[in-house]
PDB file of N, CA and C in Angstrom:
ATOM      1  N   UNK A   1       0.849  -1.174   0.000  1.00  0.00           N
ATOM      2  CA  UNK A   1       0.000   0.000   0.000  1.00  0.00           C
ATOM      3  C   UNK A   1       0.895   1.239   0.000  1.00  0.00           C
ATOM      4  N   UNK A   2       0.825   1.743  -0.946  1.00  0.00           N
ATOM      5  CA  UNK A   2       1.404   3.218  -1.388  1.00  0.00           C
ATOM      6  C   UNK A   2       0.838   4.555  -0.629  1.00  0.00           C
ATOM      7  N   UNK A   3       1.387   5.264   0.407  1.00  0.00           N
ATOM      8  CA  UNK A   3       1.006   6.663   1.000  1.00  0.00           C
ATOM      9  C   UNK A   3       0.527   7.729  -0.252  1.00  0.00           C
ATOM     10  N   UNK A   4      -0.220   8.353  -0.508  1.00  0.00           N
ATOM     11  CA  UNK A   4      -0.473   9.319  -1.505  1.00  0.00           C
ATOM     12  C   UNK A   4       0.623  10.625  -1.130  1.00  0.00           C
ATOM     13  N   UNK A   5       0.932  11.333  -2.356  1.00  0.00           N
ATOM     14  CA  UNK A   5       1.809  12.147  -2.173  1.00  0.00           C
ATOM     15  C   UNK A   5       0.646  13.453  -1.434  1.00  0.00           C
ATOM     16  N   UNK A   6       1.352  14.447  -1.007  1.00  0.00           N
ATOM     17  CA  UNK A   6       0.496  15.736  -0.830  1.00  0.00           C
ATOM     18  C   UNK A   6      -0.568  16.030  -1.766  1.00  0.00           C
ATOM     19  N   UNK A   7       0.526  16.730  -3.310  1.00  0.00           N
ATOM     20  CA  UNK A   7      -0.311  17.225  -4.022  1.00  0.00           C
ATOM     21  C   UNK A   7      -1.249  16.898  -4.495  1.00  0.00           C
ATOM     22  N   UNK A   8      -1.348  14.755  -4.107  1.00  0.00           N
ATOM     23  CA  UNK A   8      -2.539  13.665  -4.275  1.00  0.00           C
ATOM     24  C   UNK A   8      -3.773  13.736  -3.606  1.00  0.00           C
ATOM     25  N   UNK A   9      -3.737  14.630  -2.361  1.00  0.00           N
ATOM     26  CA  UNK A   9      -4.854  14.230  -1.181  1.00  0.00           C
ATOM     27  C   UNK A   9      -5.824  15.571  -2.003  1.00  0.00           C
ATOM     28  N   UNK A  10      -7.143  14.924  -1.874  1.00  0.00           N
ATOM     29  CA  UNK A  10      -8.086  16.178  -2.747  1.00  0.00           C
ATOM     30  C   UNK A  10      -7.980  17.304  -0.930  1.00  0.00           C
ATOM     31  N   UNK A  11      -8.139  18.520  -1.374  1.00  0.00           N
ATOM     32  CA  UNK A  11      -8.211  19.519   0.052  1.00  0.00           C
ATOM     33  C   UNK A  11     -10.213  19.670   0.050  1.00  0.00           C
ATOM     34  N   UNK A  12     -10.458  19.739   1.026  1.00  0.00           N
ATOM     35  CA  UNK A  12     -11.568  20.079   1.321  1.00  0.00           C
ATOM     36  C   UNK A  12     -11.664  21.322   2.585  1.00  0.00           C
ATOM     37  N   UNK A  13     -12.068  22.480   2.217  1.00  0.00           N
ATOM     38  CA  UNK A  13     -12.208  23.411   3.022  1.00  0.00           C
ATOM     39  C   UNK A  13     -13.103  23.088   3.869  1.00  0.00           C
ATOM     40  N   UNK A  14     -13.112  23.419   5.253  1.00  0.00           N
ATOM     41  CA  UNK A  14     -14.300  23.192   6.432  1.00  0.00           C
ATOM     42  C   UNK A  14     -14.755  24.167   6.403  1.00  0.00           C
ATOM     43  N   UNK A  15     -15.987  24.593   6.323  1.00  0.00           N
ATOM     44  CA  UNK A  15     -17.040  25.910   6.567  1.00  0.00           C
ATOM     45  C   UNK A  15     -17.474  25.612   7.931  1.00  0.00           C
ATOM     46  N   UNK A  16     -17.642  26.908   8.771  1.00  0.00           N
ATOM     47  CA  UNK A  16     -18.588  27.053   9.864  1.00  0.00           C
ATOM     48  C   UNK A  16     -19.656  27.864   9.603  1.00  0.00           C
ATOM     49  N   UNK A  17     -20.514  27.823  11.020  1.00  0.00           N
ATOM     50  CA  UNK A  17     -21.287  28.943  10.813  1.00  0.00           C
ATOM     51  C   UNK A  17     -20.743  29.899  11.291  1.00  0.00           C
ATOM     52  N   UNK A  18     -21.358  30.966  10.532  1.00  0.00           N
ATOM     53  CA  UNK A  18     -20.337  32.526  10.966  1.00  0.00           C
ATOM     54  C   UNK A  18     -20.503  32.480  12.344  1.00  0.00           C
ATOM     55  N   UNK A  19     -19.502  32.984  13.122  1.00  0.00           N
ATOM     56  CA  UNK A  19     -19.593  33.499  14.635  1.00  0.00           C
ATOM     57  C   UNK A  19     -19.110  32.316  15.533  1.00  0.00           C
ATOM     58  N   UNK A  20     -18.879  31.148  15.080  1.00  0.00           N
ATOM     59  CA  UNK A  20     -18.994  29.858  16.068  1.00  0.00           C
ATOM     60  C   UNK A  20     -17.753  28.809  15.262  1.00  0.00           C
ATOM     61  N   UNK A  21     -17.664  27.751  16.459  1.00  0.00           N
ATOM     62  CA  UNK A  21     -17.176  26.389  15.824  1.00  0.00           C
ATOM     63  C   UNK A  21     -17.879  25.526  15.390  1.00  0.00           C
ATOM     64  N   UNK A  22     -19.123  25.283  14.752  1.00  0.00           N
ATOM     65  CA  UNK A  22     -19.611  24.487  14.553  1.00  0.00           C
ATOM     66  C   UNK A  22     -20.126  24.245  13.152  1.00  0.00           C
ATOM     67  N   UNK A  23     -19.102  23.312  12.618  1.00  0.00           N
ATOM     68  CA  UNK A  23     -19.166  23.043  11.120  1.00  0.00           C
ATOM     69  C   UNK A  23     -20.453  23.215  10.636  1.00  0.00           C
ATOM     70  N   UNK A  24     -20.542  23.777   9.498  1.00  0.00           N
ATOM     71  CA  UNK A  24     -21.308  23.743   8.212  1.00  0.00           C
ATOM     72  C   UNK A  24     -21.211  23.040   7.369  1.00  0.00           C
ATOM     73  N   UNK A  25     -21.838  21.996   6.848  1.00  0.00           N
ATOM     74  CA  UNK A  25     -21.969  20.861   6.210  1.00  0.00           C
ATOM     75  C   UNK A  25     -22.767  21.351   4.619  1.00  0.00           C
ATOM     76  N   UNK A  26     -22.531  20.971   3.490  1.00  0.00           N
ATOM     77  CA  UNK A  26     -23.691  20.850   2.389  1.00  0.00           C
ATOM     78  C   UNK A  26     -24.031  19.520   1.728  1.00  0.00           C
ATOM     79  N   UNK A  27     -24.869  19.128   1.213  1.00  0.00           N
ATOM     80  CA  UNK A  27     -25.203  17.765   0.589  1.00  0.00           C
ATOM     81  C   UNK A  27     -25.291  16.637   1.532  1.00  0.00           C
ATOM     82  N   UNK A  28     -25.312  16.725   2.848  1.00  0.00           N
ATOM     83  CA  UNK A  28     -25.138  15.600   3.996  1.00  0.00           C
ATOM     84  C   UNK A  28     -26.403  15.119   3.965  1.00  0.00           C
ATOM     85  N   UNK A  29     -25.976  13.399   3.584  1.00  0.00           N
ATOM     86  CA  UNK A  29     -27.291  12.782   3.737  1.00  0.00           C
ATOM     87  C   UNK A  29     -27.868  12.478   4.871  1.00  0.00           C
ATOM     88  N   UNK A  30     -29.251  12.373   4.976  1.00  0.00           N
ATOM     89  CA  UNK A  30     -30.049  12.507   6.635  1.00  0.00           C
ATOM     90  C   UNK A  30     -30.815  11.262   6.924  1.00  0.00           C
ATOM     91  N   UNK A  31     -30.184  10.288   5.660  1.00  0.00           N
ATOM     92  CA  UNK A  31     -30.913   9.057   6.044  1.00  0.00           C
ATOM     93  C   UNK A  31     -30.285   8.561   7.314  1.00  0.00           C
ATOM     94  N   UNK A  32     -29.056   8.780   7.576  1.00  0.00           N
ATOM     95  CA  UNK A  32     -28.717   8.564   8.926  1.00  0.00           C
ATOM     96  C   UNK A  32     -28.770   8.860   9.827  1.00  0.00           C
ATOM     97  N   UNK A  33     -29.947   9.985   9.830  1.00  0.00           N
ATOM     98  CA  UNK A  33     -30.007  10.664  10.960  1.00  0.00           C
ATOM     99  C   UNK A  33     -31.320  10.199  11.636  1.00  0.00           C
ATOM    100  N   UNK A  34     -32.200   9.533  10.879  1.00  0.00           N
ATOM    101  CA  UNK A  34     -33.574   9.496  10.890  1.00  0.00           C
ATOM    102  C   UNK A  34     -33.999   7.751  11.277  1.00  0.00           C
ATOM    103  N   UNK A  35     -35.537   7.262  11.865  1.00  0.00           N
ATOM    104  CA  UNK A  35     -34.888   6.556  12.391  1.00  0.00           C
ATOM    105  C   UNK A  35     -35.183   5.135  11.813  1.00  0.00           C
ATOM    106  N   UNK A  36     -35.836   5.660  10.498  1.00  0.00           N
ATOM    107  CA  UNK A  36     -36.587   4.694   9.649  1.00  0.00           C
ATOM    108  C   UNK A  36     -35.353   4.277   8.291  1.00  0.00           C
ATOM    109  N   UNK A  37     -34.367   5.583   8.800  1.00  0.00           N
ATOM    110  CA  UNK A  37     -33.328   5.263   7.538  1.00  0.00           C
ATOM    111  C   UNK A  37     -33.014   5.528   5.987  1.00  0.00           C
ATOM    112  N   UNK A  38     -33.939   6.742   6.075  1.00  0.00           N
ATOM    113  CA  UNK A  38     -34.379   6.953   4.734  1.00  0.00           C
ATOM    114  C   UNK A  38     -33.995   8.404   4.450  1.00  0.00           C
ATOM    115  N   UNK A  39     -34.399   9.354   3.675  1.00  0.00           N
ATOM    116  CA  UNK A  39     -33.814  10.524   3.211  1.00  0.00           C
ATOM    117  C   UNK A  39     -32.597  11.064   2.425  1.00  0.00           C
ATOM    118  N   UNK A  40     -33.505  11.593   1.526  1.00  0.00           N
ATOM    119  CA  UNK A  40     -32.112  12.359   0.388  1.00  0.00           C
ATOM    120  C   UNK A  40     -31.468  13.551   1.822  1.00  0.00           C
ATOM    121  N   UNK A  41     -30.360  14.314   0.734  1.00  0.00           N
ATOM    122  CA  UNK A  41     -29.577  15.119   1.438  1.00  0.00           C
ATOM    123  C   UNK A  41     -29.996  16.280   2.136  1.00  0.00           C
ATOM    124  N   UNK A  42     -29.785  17.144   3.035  1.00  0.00           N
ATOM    125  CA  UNK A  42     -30.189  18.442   3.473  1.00  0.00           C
ATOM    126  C   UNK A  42     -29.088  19.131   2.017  1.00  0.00           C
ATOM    127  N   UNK A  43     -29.301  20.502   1.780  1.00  0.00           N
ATOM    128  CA  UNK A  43     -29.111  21.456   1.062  1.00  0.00           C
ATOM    129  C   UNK A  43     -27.638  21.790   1.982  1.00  0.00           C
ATOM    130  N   UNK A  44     -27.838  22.376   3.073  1.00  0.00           N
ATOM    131  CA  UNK A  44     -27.062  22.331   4.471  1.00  0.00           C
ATOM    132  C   UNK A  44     -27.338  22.318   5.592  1.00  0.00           C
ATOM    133  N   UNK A  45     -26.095  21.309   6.331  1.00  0.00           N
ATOM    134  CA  UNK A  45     -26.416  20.789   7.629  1.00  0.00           C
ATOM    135  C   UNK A  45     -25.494  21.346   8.767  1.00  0.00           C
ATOM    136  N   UNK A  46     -26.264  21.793   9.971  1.00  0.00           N
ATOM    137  CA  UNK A  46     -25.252  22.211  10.896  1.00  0.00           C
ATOM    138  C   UNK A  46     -25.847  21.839  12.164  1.00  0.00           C
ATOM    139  N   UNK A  47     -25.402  20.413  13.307  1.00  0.00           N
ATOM    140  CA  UNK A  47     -25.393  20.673  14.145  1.00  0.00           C
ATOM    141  C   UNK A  47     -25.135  21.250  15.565  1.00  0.00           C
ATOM    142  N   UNK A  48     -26.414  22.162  15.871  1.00  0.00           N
ATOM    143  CA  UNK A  48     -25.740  23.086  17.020  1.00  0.00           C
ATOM    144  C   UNK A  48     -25.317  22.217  18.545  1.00  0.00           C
ATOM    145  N   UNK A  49     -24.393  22.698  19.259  1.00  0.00           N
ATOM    146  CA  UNK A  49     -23.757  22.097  20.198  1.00  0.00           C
ATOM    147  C   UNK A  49     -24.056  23.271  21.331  1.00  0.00           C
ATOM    148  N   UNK A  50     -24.829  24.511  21.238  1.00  0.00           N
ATOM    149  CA  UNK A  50     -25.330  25.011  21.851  1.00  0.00           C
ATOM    150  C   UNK A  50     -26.409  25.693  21.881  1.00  0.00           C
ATOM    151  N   UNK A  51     -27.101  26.398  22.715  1.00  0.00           N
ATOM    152  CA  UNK A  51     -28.091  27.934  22.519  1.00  0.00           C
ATOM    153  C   UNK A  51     -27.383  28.890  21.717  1.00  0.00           C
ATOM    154  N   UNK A  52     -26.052  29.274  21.816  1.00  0.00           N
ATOM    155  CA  UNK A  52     -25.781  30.377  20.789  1.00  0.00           C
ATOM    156  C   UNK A  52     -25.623  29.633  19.319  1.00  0.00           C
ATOM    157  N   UNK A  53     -25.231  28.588  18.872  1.00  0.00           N
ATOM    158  CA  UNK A  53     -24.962  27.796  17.911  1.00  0.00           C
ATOM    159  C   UNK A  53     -26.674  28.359  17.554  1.00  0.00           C
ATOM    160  N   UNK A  54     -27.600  27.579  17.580  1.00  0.00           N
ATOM    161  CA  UNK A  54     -28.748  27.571  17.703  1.00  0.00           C
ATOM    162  C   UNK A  54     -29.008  28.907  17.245  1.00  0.00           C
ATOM    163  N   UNK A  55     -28.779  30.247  18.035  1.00  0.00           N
ATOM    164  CA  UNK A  55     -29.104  31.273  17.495  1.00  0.00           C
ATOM    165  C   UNK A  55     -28.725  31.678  15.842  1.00  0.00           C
ATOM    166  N   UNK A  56     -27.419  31.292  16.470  1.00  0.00           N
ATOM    167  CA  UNK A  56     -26.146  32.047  14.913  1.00  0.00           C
ATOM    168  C   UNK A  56     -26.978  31.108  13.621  1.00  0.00           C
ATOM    169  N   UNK A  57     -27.654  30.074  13.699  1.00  0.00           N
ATOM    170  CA  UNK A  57     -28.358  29.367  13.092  1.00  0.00           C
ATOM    171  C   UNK A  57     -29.276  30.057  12.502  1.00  0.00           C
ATOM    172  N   UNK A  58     -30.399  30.659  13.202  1.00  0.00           N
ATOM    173  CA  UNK A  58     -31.127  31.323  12.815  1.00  0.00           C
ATOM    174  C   UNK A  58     -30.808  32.535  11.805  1.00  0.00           C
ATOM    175  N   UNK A  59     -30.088  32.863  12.672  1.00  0.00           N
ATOM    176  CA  UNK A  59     -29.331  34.173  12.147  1.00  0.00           C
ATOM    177  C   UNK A  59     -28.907  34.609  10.724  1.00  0.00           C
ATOM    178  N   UNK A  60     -28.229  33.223  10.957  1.00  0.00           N
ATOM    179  CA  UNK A  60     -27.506  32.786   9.177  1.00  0.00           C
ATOM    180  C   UNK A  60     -28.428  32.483   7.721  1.00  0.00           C
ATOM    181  N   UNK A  61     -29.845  31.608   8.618  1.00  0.00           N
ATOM    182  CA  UNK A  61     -30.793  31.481   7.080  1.00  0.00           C
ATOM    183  C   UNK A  61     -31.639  32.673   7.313  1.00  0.00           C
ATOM    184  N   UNK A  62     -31.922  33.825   8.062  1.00  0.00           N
ATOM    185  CA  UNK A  62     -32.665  34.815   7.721  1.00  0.00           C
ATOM    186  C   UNK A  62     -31.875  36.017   6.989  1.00  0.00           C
ATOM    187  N   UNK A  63     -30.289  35.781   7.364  1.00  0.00           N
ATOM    188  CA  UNK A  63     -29.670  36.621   6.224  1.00  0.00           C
ATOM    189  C   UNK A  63     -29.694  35.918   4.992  1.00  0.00           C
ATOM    190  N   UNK A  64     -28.877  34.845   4.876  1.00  0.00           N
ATOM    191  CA  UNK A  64     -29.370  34.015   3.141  1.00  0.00           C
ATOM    192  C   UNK A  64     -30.356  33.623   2.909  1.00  0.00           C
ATOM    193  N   UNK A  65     -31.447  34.185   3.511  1.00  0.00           N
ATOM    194  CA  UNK A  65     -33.390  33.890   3.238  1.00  0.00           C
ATOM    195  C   UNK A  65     -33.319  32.382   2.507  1.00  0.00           C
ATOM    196  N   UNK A  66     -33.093  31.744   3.324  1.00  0.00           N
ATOM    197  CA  UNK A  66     -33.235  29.957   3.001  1.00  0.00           C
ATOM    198  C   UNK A  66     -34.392  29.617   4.428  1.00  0.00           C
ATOM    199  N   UNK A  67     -34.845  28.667   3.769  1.00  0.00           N
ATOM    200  CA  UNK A  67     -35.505  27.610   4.930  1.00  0.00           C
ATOM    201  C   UNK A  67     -34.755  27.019   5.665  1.00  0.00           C
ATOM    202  N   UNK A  68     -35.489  27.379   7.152  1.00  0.00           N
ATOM    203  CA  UNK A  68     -35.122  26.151   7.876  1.00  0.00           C
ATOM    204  C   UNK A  68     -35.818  24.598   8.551  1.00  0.00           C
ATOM    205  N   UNK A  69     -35.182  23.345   8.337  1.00  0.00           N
ATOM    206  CA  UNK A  69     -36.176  22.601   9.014  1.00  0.00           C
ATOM    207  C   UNK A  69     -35.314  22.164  10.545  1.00  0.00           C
ATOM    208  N   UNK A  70     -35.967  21.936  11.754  1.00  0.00           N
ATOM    209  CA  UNK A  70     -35.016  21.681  13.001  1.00  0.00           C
ATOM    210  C   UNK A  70     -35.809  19.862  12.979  1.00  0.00           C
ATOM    211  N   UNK A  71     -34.684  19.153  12.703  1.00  0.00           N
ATOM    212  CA  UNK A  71     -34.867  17.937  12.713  1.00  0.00           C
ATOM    213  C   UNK A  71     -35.425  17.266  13.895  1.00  0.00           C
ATOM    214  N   UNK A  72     -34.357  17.796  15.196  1.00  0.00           N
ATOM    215  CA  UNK A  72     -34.382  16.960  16.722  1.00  0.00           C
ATOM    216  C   UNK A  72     -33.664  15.551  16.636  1.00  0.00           C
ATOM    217  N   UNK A  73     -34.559  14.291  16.812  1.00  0.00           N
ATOM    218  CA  UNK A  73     -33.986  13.689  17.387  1.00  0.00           C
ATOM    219  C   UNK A  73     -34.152  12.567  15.963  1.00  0.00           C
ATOM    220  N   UNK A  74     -34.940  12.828  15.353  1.00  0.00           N
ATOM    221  CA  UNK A  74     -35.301  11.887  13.959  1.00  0.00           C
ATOM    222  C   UNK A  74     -36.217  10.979  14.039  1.00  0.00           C
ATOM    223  N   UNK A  75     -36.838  10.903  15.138  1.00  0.00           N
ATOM    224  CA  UNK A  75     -37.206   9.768  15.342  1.00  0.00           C
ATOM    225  C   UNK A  75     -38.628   9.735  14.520  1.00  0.00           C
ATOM    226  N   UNK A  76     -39.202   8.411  13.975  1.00  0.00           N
ATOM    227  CA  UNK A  76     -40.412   8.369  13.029  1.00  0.00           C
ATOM    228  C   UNK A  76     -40.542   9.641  12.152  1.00  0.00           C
ATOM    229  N   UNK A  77     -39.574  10.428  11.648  1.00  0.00           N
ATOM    230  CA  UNK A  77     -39.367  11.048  10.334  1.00  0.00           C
ATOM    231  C   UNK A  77     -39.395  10.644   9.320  1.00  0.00           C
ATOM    232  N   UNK A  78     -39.936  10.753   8.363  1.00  0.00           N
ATOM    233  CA  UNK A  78     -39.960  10.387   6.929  1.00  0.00           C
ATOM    234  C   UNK A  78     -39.143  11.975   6.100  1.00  0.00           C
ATOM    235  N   UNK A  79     -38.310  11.299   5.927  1.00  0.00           N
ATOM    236  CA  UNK A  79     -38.146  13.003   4.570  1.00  0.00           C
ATOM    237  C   UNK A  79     -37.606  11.918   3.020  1.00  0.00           C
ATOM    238  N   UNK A  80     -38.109  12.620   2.177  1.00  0.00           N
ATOM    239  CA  UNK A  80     -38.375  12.763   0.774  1.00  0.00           C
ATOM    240  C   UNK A  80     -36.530  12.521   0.611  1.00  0.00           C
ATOM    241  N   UNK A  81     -36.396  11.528  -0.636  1.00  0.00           N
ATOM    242  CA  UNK A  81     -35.491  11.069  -0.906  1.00  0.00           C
ATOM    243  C   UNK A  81     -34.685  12.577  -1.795  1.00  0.00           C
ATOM    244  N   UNK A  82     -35.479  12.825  -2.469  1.00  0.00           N
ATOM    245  CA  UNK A  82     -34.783  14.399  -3.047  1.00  0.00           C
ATOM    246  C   UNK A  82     -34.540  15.528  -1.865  1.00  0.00           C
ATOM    247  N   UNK A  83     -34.475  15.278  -0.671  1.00  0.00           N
ATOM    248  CA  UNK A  83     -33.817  15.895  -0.058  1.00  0.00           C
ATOM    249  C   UNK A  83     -34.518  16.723   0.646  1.00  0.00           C
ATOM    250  N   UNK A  84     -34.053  18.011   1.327  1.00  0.00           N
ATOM    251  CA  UNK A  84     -34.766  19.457   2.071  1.00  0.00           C
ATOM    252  C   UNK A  84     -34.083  20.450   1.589  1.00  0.00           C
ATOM    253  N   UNK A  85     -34.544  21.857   1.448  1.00  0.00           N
ATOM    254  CA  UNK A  85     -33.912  22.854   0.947  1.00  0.00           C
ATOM    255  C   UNK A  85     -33.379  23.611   1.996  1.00  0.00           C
ATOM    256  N   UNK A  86     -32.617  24.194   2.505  1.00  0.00           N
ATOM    257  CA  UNK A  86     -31.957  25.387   3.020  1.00  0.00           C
ATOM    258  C   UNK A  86     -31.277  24.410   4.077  1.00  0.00           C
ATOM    259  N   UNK A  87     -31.348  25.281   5.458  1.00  0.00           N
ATOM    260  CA  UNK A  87     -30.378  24.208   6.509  1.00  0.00           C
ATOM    261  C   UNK A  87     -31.616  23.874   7.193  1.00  0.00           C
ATOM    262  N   UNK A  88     -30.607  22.243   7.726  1.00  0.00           N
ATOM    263  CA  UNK A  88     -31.410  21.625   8.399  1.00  0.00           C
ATOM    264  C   UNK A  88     -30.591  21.340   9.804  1.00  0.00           C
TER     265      UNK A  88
END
């Protein structure tokens, strides 16, 4: 097994949400989140790890006027294999 050189490894930038540590995700599928196992991707995903997370959340899709859906815990969710629009 061959190590890949540097210029080999693809880079992937990490996005947060503005103001916080808590990654910003896009295209993350939510069948794993849910508890039936099913679902296309969120648009974007960010779980908050706090009340201010939570806010800056808000914050963020009423400046980029996107939808939001607040998942919770997934449990007996059904979401649509084409996915959800804005963050979830």
């Amino acid at each position: 097994m061959s190590v890949p050189k540097p210029n080999q490894i693809p880079f992937k930038p990490q996005l947060y949400l503005p103001g916080t540590y808590c990654p910003l995700q896009s295209q993350v599928s939510l069948a794993s989140l849910t508890s039936f196992r099913v679902g296309g991707p969120a648009e974007w995903y960010v779980a908050p790890r706090s009340l201010e997370d939570l806010q800056a959340s808000f914050e963020w899709v009423n400046h980029q006027k996107l939808p939001m859906t607040l998942l919770g815990a997934g449990s007996n969710l059904l979401i649509s294999d084409k996915g959800l629009p804005g963050l979830v």
